[in-house]
N, C-alpha and C. Protein backbone atom coordinates (compact mmCIF):
# COMPACT_ATOMS: atom_id res chain seq x y z
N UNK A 1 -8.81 20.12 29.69
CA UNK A 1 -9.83 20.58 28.77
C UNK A 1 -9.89 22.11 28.83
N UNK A 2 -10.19 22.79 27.49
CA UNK A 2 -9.96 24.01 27.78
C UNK A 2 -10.92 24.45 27.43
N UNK A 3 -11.62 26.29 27.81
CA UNK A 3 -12.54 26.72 27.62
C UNK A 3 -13.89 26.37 26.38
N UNK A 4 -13.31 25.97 25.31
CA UNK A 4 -13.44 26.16 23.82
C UNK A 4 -14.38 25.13 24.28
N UNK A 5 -13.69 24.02 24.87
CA UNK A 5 -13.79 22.00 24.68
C UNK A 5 -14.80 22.38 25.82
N UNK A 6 -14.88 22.92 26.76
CA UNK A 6 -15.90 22.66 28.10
C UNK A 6 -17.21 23.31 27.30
N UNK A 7 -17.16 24.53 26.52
CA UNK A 7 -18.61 25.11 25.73
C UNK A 7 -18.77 24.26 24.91
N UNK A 8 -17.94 23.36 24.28
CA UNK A 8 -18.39 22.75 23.40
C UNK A 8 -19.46 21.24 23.80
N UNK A 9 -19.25 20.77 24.89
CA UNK A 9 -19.57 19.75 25.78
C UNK A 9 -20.70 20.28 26.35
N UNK A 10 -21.00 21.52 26.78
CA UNK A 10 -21.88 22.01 27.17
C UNK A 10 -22.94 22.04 26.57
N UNK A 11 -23.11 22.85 25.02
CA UNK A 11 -24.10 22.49 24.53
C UNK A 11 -24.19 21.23 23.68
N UNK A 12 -23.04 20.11 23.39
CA UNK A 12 -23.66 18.90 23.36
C UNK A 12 -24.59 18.33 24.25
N UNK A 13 -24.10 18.59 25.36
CA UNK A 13 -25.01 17.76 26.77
C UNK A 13 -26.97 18.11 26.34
N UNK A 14 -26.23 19.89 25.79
CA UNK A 14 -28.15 20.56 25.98
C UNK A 14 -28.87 20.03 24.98
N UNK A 15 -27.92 19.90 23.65
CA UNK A 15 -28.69 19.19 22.79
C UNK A 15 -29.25 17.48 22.66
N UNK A 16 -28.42 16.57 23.49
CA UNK A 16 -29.16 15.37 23.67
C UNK A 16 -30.13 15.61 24.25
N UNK A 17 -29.96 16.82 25.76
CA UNK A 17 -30.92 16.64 26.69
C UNK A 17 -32.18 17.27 25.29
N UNK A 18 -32.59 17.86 24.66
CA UNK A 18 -33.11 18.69 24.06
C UNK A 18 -33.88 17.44 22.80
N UNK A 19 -33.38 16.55 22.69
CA UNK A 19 -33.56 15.31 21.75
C UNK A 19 -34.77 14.40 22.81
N UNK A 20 -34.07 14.31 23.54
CA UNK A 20 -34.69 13.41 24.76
C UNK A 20 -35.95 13.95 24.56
N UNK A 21 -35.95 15.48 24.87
CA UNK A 21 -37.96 15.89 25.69
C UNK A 21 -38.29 15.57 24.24
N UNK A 22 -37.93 15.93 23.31
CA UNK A 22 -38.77 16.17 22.01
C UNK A 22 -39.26 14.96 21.42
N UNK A 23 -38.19 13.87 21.21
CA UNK A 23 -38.28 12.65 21.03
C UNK A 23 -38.88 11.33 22.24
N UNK A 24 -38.83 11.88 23.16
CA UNK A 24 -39.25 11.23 24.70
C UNK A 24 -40.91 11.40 25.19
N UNK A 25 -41.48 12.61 24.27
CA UNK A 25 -42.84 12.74 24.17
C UNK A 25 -44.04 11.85 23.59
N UNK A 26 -44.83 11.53 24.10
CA UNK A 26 -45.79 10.40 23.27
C UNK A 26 -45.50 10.70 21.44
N UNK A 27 -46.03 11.93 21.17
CA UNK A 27 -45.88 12.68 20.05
C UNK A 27 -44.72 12.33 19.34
N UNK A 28 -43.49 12.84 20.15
CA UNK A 28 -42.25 12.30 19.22
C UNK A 28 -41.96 10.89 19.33
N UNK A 29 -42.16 10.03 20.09
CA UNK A 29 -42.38 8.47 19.82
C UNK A 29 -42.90 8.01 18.36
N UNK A 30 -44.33 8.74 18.49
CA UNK A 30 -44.79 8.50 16.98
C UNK A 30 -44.21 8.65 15.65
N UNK A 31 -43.52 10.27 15.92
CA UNK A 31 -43.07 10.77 14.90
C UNK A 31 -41.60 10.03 14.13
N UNK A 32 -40.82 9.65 15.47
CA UNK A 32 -39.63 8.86 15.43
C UNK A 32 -39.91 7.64 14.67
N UNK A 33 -41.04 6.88 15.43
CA UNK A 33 -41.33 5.88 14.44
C UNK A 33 -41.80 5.66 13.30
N UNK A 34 -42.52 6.96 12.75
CA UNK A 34 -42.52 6.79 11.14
C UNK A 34 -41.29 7.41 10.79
N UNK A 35 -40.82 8.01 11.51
CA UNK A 35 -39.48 8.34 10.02
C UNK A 35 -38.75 7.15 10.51
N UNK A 36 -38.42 6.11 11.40
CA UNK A 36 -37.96 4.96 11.28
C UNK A 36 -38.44 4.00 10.21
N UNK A 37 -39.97 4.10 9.87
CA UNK A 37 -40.59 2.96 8.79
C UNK A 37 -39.86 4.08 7.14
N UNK A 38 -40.09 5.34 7.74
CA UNK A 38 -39.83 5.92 5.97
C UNK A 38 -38.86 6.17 5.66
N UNK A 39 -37.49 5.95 6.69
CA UNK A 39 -36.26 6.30 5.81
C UNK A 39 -35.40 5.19 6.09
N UNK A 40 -36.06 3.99 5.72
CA UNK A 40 -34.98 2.22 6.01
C UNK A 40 -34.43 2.19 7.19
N UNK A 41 -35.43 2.67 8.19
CA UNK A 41 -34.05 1.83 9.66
C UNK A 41 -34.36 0.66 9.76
N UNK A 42 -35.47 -0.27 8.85
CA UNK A 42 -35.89 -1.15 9.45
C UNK A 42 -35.45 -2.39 8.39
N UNK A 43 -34.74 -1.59 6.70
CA UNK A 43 -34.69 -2.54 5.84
C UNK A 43 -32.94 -2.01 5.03
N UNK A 44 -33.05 -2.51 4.04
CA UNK A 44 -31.98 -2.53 3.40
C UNK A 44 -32.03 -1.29 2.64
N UNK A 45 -30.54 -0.25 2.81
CA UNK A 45 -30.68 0.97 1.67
C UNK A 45 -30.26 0.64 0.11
N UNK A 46 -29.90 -0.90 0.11
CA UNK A 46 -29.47 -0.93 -1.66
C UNK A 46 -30.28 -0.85 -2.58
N UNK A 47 -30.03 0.02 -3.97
CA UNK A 47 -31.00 -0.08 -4.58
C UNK A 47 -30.21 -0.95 -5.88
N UNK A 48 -30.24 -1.87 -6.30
CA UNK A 48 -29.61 -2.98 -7.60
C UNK A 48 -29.34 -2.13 -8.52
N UNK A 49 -28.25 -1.76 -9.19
CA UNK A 49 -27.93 -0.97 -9.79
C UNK A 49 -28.05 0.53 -10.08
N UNK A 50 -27.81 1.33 -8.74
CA UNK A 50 -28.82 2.21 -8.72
C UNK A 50 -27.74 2.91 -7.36
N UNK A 51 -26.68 3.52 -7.78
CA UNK A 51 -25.37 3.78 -6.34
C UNK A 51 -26.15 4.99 -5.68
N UNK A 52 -26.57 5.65 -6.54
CA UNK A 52 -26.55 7.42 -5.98
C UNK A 52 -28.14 6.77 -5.23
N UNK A 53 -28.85 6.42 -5.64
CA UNK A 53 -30.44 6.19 -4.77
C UNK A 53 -30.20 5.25 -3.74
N UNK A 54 -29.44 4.55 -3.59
CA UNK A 54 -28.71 3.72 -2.27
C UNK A 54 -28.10 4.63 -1.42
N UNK A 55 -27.35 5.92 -2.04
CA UNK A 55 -26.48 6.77 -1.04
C UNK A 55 -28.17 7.56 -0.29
N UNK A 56 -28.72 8.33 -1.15
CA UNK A 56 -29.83 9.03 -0.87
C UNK A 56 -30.61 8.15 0.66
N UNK A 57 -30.65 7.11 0.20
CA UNK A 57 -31.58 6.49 1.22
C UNK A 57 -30.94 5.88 2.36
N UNK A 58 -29.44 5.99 2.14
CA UNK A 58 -28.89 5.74 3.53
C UNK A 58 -28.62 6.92 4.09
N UNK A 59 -28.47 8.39 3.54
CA UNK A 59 -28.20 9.12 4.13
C UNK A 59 -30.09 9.86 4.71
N UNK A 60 -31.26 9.13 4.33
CA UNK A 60 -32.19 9.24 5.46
C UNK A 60 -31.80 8.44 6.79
N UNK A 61 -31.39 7.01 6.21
CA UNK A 61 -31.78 6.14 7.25
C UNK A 61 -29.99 6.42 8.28
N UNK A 62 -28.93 7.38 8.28
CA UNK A 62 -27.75 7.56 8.68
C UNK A 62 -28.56 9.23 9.65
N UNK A 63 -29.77 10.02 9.46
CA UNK A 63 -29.88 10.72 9.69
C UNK A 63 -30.72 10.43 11.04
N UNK A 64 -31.81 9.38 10.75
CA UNK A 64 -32.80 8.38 11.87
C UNK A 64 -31.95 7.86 12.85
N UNK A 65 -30.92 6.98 12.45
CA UNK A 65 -30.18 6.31 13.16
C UNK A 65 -29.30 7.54 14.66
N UNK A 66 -28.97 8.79 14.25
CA UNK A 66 -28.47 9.38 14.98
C UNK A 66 -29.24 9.82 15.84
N UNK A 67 -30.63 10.54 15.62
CA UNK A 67 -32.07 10.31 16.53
C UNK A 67 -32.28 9.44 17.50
N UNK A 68 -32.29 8.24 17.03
CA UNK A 68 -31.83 6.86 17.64
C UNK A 68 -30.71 7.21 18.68
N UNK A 69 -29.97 7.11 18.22
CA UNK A 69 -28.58 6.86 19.48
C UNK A 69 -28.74 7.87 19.77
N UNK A 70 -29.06 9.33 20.11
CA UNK A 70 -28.95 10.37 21.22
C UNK A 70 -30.22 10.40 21.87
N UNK A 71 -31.29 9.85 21.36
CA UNK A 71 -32.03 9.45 22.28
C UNK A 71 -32.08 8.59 23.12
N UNK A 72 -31.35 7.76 22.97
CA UNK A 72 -30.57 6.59 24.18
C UNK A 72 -29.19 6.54 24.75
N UNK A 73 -28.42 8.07 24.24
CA UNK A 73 -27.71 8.30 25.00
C UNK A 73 -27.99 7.88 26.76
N UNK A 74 -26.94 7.46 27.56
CA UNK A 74 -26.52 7.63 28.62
C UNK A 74 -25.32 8.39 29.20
N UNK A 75 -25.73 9.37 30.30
CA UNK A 75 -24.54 10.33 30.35
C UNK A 75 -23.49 8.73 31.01
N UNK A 76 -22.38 9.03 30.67
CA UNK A 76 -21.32 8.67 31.71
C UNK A 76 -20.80 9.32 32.89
C-alpha cells in the first residue's frame, strides 16, 4: 500500500469514526430515523409510471442507506 492508499484509509477510518459520534448521539438516532421514514428505507421507491420520480426517491433512500451501513460499520 502506498502513501496515497494509507491517507486515503486514513481519513476513511475518520470519517466513519465521525458518522458514528454524530449519528450514535440520542439526537442523531432521532434524526437518522426520520430521514429513514422520509426518504423510503422502510418502503418501496417505485413510482407506476413515473422512472425519473422512482430514480429521485431512491437516490434519497441510496443516500440513508449509506448512513446506515457506516454507522454499523465494524473495523476489521
Amino acid at each position: 500500500m502506498d502513501v496515497q492508499e494509507k491517507e486515503k484509509e486514513k481519513v476513511l477510518k475518520q470519517l466513519i469514526a465521525d458518522y458514528k459520534i454524530v449519528f450514535g448521539s440520542e439526537q442523531g438516532e432521532r434524526v437518522l430515523e426520520d430521514l429513514k421514514k422520509r426518504c423510503h428505507f422502510y418502503a418501496s421507491t417505485h413510482v407506476k409510471d413515473n422512472s425519473h420520480e422512482s430514480a429521485f426517491y431512491e437516490g434519497q433512500r441510496a443516500a440513508v442507506l449509506w448512513i446506515d451501513n457506516v454507522t454499523k460499520h465494524k473495523e476489521k
